[in-house]
Protein backbone atom coordinates (compact mmCIF):
# COMPACT_ATOMS: atom_id res chain seq x y z
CA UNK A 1 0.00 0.00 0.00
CA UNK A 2 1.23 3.53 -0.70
CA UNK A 3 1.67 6.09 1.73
CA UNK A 4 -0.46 8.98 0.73
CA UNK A 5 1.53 11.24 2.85
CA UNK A 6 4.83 11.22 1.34
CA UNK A 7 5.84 12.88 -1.03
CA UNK A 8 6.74 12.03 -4.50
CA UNK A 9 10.38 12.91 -4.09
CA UNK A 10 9.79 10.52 -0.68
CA UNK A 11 8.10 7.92 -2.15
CA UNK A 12 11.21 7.61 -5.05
CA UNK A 13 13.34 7.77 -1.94
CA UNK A 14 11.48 4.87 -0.06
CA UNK A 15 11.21 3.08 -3.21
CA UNK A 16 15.24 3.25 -3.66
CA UNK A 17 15.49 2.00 -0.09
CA UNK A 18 13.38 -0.91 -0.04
CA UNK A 19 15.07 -2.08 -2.71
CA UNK A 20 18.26 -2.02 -1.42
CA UNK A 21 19.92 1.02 -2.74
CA UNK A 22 23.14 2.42 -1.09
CA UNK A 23 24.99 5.47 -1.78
CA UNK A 24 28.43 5.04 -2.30
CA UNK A 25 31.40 7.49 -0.74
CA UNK A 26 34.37 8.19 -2.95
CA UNK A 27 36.11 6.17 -0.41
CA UNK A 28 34.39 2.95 -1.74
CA UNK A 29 31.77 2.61 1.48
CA UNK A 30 28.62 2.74 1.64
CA UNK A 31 25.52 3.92 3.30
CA UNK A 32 21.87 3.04 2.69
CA UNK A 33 19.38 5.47 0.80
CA UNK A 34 17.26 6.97 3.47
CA UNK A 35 14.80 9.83 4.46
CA UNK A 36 18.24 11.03 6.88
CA UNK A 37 20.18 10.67 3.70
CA UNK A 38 17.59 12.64 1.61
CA UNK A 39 16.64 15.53 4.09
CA UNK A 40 20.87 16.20 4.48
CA UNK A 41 21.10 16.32 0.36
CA UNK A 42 18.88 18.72 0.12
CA UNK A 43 20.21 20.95 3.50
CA UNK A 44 23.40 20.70 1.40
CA UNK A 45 22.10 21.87 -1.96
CA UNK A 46 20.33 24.69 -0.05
CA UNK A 47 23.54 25.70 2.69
CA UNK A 48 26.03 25.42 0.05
CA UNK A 49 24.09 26.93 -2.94
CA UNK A 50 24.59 24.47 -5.27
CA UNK A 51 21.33 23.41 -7.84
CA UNK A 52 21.62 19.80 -6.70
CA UNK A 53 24.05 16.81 -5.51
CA UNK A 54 24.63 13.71 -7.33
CA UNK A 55 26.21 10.59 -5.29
CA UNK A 56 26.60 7.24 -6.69
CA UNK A 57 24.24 4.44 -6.04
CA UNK A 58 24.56 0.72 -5.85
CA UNK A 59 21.51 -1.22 -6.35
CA UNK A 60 21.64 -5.20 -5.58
CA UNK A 61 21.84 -7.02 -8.81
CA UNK A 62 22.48 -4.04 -11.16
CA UNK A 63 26.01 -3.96 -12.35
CA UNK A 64 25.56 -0.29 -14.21
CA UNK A 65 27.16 2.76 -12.81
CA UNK A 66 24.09 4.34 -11.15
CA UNK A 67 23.04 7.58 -9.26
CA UNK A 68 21.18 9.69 -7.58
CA UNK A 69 20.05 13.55 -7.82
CA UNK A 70 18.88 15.37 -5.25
CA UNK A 71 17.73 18.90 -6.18
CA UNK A 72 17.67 22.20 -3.70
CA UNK A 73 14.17 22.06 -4.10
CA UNK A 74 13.92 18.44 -3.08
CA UNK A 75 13.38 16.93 -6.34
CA UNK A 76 15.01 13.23 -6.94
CA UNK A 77 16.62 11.34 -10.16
CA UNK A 78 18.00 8.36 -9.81
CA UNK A 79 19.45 6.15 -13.25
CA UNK A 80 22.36 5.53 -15.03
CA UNK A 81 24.99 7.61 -14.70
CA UNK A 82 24.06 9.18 -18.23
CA UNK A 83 20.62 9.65 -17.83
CA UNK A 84 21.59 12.04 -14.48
CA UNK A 85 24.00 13.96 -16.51
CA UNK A 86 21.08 14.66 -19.05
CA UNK A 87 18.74 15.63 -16.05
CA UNK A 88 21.65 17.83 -14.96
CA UNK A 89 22.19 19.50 -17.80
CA UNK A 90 18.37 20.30 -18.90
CA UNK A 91 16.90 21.92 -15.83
């Protein structure tokens, strides 16, 4: 059942994380995609002025270079690593 509260940025976000999806650090760990991990992207888009933050994502089973988009105004894109560079560079 959906929760009719969230979201849609939130539901894409609980989507990513009940299917396993971790962000991964340029140090090679990793942390799992979460509302914490969400509501910090955006506070950094917003405190540091940027337009949006892309981190790399590991999904189980998907061997692709994947990631995520968080925008200032709390929009999300997740995909290959091409089709964020295309979201980056329309908006």
């Amino acid at each position: 059942m959906i929760n009719t509260n969230l979201t849609p940025e939130e539901r894409h976000i609980k989507s990513l994380s009940n299917n396993g999806a971790r962000i991964k650090a340029p140090d090679s760990t990793t942390e799992p995609v979460s509302m914490g991990f969400y509501r910090r992207a955006v506070e950094q888009c917003r405190a540091g002025g940027y337009n949006a933050v892309t981190y790399k994502l590991e999904l189980p089973g998907i061997d692709d270079e994947m990631a995520v988009c968080v925008w200032k105004d709390g929009h999300v894109d997740s995909g290959s690593m091409r089709s964020i560079c295309d979201c980056l560079a329309s908006r």
